[in-house]
PDB file of N, CA and C in Angstrom:
ATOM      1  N   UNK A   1     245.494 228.807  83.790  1.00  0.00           N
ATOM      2  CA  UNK A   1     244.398 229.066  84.682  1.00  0.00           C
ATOM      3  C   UNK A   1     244.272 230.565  84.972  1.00  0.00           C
ATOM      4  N   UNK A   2     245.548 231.333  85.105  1.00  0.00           N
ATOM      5  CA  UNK A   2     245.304 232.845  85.109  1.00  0.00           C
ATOM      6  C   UNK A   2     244.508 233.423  84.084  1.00  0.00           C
ATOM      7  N   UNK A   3     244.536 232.848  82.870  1.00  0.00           N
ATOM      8  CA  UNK A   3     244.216 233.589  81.643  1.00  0.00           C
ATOM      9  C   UNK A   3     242.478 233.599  81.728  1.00  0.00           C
ATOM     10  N   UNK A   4     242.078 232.324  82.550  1.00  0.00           N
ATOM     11  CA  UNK A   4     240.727 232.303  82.701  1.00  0.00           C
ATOM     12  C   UNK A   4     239.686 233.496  83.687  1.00  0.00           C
ATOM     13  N   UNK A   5     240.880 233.242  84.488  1.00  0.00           N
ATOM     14  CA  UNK A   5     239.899 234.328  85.570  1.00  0.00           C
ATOM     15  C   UNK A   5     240.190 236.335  85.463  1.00  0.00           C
ATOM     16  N   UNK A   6     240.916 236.254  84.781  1.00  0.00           N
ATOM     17  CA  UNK A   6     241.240 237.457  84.433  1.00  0.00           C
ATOM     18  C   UNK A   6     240.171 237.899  83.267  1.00  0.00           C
ATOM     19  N   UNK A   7     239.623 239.113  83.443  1.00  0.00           N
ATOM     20  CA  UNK A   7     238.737 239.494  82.815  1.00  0.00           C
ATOM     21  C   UNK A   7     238.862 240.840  81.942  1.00  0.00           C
ATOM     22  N   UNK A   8     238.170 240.429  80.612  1.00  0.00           N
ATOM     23  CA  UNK A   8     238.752 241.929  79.266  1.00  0.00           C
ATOM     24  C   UNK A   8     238.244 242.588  79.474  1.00  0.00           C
ATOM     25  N   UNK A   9     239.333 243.721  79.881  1.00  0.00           N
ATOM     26  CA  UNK A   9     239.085 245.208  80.130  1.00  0.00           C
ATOM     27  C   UNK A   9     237.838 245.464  79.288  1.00  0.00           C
ATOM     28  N   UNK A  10     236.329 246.477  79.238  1.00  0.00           N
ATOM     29  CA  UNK A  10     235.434 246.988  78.930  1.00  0.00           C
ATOM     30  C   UNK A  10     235.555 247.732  77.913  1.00  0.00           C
ATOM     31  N   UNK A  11     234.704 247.938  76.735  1.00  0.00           N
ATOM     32  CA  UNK A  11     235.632 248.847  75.504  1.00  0.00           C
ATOM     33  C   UNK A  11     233.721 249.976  75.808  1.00  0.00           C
ATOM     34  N   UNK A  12     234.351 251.344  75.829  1.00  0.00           N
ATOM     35  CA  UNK A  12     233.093 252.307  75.799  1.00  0.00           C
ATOM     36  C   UNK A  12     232.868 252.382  77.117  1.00  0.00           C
ATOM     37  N   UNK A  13     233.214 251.696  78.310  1.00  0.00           N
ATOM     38  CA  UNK A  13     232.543 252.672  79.703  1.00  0.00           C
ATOM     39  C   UNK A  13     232.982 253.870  79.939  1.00  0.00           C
ATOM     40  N   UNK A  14     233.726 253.963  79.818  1.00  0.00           N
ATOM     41  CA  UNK A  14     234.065 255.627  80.260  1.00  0.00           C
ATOM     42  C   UNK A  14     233.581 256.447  79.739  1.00  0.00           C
ATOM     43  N   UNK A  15     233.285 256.519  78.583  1.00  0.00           N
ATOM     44  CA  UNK A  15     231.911 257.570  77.835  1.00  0.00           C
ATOM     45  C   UNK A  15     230.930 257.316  78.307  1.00  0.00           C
ATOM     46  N   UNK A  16     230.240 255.927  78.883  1.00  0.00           N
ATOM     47  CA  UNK A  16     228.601 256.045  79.062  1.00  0.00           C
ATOM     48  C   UNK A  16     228.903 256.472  80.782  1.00  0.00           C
ATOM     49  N   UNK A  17     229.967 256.783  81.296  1.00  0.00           N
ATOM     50  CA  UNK A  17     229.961 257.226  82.764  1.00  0.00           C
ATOM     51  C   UNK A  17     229.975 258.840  82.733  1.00  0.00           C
ATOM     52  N   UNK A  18     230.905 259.477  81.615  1.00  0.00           N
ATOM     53  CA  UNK A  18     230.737 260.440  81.548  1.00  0.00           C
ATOM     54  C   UNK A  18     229.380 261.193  80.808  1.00  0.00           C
ATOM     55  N   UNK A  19     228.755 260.379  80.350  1.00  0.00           N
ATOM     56  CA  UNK A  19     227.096 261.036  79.997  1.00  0.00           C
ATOM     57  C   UNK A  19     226.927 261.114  80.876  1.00  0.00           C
ATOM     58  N   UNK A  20     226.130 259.940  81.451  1.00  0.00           N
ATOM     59  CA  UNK A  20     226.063 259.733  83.225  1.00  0.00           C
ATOM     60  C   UNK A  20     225.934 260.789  83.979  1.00  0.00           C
ATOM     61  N   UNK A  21     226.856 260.981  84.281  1.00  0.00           N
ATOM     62  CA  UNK A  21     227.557 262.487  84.811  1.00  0.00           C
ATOM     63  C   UNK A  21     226.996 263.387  84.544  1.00  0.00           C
ATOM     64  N   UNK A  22     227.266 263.541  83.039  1.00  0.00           N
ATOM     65  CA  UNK A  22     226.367 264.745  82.875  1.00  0.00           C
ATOM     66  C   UNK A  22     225.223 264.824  82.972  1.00  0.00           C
ATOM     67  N   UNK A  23     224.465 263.832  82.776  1.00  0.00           N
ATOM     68  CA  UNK A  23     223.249 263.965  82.971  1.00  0.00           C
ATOM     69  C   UNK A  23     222.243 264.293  84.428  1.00  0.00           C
ATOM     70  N   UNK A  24     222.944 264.052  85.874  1.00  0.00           N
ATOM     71  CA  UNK A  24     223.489 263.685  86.499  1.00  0.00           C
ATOM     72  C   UNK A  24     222.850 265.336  87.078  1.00  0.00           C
ATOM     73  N   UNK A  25     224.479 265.874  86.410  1.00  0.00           N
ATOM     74  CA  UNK A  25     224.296 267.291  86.879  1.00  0.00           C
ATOM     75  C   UNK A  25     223.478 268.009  86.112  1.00  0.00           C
ATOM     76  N   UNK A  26     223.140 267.694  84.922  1.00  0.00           N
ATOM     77  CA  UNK A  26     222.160 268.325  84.257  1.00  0.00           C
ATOM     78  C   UNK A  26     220.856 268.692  85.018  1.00  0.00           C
ATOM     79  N   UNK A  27     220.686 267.137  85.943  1.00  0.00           N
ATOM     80  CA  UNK A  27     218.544 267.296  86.494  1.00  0.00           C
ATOM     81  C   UNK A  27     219.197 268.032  87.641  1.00  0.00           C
ATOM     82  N   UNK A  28     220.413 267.880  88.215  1.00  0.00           N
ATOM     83  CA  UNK A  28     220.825 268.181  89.566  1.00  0.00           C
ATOM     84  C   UNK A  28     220.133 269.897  89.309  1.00  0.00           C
ATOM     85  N   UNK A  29     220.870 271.095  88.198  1.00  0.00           N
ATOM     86  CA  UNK A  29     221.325 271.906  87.870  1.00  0.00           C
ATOM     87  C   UNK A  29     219.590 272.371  87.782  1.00  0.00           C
ATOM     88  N   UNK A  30     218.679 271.729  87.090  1.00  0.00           N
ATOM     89  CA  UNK A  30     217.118 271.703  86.388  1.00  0.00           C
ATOM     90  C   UNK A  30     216.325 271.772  87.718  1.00  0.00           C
ATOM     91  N   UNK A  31     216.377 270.955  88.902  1.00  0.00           N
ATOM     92  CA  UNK A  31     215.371 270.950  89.728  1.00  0.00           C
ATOM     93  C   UNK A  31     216.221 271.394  91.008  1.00  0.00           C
ATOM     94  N   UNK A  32     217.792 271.587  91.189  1.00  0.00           N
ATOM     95  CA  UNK A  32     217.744 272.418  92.542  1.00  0.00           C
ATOM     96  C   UNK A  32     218.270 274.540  92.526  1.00  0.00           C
ATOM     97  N   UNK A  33     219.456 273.665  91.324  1.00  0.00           N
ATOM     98  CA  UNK A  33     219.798 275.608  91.269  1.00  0.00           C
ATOM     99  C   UNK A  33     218.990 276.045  90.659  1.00  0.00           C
ATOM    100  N   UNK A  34     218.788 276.100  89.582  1.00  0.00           N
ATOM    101  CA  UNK A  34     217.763 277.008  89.192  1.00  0.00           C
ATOM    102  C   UNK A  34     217.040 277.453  89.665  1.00  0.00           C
ATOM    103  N   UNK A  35     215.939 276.485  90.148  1.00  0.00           N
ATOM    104  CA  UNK A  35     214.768 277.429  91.229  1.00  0.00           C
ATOM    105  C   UNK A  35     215.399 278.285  92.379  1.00  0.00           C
ATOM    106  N   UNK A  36     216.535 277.708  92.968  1.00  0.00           N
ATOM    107  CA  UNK A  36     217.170 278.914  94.752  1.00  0.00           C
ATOM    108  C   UNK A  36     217.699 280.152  93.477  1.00  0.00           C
ATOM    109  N   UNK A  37     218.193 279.926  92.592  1.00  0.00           N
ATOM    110  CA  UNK A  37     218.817 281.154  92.044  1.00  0.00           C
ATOM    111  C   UNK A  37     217.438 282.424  91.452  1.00  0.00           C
ATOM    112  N   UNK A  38     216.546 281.358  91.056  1.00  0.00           N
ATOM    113  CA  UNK A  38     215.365 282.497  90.829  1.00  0.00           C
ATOM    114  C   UNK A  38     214.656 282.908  91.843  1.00  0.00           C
ATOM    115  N   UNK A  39     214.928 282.371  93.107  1.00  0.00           N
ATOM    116  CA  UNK A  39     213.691 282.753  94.332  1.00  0.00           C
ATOM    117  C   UNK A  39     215.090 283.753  94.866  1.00  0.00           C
ATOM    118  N   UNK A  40     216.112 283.687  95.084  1.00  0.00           N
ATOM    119  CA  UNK A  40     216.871 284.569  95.316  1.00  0.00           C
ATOM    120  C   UNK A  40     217.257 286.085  94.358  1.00  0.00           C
ATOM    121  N   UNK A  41     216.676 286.377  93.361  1.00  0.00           N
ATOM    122  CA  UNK A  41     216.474 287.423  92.301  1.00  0.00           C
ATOM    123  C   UNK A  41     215.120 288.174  92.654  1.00  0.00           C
ATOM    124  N   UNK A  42     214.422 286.901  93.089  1.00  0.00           N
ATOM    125  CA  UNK A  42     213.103 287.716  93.144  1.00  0.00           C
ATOM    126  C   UNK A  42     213.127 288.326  95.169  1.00  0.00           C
ATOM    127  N   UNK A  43     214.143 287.705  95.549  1.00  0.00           N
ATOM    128  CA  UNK A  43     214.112 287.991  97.115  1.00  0.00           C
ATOM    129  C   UNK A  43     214.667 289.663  96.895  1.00  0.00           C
ATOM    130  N   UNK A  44     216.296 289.562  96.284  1.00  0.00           N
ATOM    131  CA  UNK A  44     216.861 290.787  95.727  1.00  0.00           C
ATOM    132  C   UNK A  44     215.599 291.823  94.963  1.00  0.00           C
ATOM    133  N   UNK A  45     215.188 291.450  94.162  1.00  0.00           N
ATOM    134  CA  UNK A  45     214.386 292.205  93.651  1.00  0.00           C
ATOM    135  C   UNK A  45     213.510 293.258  95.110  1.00  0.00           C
ATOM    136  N   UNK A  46     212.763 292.098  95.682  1.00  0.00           N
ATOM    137  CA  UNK A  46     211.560 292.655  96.865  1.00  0.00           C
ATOM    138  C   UNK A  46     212.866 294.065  97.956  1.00  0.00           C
ATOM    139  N   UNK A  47     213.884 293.494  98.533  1.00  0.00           N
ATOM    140  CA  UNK A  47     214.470 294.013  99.052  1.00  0.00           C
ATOM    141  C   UNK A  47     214.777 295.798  98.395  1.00  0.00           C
ATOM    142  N   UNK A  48     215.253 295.587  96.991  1.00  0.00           N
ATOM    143  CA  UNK A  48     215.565 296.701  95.937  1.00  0.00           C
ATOM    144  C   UNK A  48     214.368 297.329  96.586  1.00  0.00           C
ATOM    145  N   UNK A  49     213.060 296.861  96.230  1.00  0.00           N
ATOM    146  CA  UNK A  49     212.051 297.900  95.566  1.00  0.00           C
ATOM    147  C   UNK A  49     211.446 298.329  97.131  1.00  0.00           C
ATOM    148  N   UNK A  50     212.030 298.555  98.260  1.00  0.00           N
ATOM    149  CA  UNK A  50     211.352 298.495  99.494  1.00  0.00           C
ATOM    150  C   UNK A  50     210.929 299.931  99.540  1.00  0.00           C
ATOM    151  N   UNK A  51     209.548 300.139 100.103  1.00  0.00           N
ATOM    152  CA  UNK A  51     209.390 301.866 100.269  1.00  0.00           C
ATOM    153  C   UNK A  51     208.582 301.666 101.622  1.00  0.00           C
ATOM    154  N   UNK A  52     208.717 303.302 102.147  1.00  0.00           N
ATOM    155  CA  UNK A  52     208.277 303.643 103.295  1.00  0.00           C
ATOM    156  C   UNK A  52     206.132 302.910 103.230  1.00  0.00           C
ATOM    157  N   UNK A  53     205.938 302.318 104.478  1.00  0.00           N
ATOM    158  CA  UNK A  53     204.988 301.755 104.975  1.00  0.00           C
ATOM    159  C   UNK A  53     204.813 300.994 104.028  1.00  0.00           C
ATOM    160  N   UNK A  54     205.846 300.256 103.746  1.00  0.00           N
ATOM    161  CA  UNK A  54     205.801 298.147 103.227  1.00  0.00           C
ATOM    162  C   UNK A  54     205.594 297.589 104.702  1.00  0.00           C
ATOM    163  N   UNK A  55     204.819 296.532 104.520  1.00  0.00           N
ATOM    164  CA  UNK A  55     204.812 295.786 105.795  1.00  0.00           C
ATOM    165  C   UNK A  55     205.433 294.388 105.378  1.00  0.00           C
ATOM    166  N   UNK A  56     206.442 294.180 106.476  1.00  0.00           N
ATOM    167  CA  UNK A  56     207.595 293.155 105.757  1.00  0.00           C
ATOM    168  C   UNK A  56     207.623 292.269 107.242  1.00  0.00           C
ATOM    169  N   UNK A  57     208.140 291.419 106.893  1.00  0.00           N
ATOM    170  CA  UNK A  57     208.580 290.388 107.979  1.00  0.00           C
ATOM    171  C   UNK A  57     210.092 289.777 107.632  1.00  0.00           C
ATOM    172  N   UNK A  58     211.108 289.922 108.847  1.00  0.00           N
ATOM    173  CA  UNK A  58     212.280 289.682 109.241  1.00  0.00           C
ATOM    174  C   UNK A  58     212.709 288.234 109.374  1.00  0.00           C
ATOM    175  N   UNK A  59     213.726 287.607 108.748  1.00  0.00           N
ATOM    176  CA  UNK A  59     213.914 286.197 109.144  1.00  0.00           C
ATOM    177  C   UNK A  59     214.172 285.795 110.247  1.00  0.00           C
ATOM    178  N   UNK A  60     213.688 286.715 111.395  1.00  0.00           N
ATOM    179  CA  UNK A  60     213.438 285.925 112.590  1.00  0.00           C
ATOM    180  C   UNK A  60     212.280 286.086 113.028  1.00  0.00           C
ATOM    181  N   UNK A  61     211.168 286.485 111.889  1.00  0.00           N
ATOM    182  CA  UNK A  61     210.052 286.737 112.726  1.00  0.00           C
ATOM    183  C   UNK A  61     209.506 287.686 113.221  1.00  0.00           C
ATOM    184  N   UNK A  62     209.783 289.256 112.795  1.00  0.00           N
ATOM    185  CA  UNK A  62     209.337 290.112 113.646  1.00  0.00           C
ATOM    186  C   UNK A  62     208.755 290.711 112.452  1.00  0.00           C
ATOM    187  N   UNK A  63     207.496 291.023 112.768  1.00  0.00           N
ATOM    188  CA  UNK A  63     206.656 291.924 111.682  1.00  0.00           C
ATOM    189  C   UNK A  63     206.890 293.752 112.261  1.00  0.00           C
ATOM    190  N   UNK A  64     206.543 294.022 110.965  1.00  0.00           N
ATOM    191  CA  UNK A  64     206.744 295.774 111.125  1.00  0.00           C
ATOM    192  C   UNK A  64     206.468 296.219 110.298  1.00  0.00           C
ATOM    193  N   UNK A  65     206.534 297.580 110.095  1.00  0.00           N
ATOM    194  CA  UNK A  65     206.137 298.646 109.125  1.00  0.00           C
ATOM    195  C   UNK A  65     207.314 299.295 108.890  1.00  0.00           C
ATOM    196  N   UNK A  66     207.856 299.421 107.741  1.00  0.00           N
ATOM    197  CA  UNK A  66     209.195 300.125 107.096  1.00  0.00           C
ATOM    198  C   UNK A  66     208.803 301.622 107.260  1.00  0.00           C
ATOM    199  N   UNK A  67     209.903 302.360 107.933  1.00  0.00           N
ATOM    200  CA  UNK A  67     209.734 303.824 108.391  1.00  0.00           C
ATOM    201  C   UNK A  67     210.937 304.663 107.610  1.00  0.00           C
ATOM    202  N   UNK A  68     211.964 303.839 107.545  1.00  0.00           N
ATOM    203  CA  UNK A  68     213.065 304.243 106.843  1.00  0.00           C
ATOM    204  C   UNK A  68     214.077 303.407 106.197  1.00  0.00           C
ATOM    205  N   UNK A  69     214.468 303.952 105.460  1.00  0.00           N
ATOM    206  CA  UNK A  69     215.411 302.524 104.786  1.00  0.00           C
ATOM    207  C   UNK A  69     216.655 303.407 104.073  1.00  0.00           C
ATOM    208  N   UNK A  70     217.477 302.602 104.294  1.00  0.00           N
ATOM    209  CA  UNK A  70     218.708 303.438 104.189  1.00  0.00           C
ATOM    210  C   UNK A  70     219.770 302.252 103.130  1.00  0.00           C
ATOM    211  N   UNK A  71     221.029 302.450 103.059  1.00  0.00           N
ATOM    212  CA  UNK A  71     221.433 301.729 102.070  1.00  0.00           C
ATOM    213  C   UNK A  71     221.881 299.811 102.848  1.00  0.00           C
ATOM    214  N   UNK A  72     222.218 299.856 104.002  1.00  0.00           N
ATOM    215  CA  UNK A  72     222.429 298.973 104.979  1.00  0.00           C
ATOM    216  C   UNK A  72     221.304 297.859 105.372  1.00  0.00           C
ATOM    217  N   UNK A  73     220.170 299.141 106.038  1.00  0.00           N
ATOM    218  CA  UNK A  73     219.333 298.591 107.085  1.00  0.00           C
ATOM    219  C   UNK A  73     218.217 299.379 107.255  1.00  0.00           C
ATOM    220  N   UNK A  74     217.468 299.143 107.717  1.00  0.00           N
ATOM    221  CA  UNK A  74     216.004 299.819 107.271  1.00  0.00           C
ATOM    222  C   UNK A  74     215.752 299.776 108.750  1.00  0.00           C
ATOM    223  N   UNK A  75     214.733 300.565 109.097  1.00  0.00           N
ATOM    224  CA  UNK A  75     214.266 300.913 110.141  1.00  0.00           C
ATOM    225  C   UNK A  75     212.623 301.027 110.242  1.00  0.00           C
ATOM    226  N   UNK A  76     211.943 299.799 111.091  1.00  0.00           N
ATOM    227  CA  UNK A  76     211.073 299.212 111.139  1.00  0.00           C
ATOM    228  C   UNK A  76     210.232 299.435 112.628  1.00  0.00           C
ATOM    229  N   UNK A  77     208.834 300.424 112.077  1.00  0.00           N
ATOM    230  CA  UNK A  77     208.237 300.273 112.963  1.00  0.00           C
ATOM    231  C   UNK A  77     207.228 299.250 114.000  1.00  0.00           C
ATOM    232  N   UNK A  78     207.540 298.514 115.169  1.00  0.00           N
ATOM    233  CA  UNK A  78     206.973 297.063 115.218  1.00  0.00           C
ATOM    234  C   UNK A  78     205.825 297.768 116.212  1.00  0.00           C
ATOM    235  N   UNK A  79     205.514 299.004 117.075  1.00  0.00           N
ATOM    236  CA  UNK A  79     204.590 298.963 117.847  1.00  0.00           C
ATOM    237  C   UNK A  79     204.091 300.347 118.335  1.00  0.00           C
ATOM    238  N   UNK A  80     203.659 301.307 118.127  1.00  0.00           N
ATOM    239  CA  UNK A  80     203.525 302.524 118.669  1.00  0.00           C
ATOM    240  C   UNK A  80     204.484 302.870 118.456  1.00  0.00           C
ATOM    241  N   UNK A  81     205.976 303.685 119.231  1.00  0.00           N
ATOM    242  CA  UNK A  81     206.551 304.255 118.783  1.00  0.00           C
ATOM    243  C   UNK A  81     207.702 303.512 118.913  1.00  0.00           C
ATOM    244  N   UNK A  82     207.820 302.437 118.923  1.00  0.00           N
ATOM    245  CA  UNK A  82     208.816 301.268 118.946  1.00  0.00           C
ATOM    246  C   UNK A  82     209.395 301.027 117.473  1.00  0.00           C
ATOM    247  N   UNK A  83     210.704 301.092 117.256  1.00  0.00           N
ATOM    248  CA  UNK A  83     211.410 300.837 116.187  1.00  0.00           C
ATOM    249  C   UNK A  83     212.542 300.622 116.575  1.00  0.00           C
ATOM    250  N   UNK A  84     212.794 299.424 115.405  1.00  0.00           N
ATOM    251  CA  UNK A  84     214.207 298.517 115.281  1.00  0.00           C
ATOM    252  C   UNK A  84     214.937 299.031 113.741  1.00  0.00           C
ATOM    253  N   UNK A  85     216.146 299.010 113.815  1.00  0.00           N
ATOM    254  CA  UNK A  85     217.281 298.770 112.633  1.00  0.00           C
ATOM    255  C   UNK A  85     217.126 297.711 112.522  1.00  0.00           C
ATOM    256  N   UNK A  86     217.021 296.866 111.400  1.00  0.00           N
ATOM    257  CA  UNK A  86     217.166 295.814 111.131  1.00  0.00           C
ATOM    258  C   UNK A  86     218.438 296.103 109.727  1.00  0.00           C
ATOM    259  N   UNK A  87     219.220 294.679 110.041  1.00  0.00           N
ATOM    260  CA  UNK A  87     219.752 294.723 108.100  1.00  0.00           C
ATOM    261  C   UNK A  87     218.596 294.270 107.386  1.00  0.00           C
ATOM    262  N   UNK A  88     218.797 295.037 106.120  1.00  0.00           N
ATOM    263  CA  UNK A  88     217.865 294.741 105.102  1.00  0.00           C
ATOM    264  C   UNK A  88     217.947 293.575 104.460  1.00  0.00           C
ATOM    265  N   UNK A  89     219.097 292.554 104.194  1.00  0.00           N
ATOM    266  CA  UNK A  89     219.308 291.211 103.875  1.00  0.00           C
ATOM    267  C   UNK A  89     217.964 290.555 105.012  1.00  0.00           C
ATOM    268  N   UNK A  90     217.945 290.391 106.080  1.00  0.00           N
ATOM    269  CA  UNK A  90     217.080 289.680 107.034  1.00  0.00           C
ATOM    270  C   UNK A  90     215.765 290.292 106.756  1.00  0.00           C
ATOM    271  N   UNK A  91     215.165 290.752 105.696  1.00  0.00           N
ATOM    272  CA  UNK A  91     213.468 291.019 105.710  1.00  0.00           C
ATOM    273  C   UNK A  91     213.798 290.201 104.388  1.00  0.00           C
ATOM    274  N   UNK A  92     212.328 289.231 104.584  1.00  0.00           N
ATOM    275  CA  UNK A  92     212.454 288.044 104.306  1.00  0.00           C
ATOM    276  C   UNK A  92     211.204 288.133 103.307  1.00  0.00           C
ATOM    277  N   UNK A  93     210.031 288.857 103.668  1.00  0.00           N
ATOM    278  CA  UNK A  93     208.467 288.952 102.918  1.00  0.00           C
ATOM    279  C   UNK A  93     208.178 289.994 103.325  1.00  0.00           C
ATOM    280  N   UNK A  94     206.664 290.482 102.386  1.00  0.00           N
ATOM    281  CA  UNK A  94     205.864 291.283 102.271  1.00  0.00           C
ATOM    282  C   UNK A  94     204.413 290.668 102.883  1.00  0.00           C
ATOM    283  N   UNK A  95     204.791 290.684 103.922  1.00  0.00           N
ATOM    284  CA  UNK A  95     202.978 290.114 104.722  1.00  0.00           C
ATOM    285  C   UNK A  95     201.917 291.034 104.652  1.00  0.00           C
ATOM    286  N   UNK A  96     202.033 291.694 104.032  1.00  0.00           N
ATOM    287  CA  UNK A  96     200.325 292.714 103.240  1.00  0.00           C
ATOM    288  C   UNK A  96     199.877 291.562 102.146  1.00  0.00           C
ATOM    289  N   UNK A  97     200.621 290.648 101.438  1.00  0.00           N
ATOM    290  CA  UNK A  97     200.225 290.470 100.235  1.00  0.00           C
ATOM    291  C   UNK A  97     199.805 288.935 100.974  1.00  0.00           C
ATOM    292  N   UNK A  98     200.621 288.059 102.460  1.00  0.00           N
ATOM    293  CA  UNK A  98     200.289 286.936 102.624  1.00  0.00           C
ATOM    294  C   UNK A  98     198.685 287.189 103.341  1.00  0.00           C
ATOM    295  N   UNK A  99     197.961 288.536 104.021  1.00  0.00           N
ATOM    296  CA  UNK A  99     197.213 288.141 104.520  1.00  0.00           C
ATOM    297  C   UNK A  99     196.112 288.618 103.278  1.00  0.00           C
ATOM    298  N   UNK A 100     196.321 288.747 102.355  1.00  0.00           N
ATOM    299  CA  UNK A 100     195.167 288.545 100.989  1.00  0.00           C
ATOM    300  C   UNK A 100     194.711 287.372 100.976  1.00  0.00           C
ATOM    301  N   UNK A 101     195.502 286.530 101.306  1.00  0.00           N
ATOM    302  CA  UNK A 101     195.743 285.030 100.453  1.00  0.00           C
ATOM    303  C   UNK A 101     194.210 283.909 101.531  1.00  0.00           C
TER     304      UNK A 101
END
């Protein structure tokens, strides 16, 4: 009666699990890294190419006019003679080009 309910080991799953897998991470790799790794090149890129009177916006929201930019942190005019240091990692866009749109 043991011999009945005991069941023959599977011959080939472990290869069609490891396609699987790969495949798996393949769409994973196709529809999530790829795109953050190219919007992050092109973020690097915008940051690189920053020059005096870019109008940029900060990832918290504060619009300004780039007055100086240094290797750190840039220095952003937001109002008359009002200016902030910001780090340059936290400017986030170029809002000259969103109010074209």
């Amino acid at each position: 009666m043991l011999t009945i309910l005991q069941a023959a080991p599977q011959q080939g799953g472990s290869a069609s699990f490891i396609l699987m897998m790969v495949a798996i991470f393949a769409v994973m790799w196709f529809f999530m890294i790829r795109p953050q790794r190219k919007q992050q090149k092109e973020l690097e890129k915008f940051r690189n190419e920053l020059k005096k009177g870019d109008k940029v916006v900060t990832a918290g929201g504060i619009y300004g006019t780039v007055d100086e930019i240094k290797e750190k942190y840039v220095l952003l005019k937001v109002d008359g003679d009002t200016r902030l240091r910001v780090d340059k990692n936290s400017l986030v866009r170029d809002y000259s080009d969103a109010q074209q749109q």
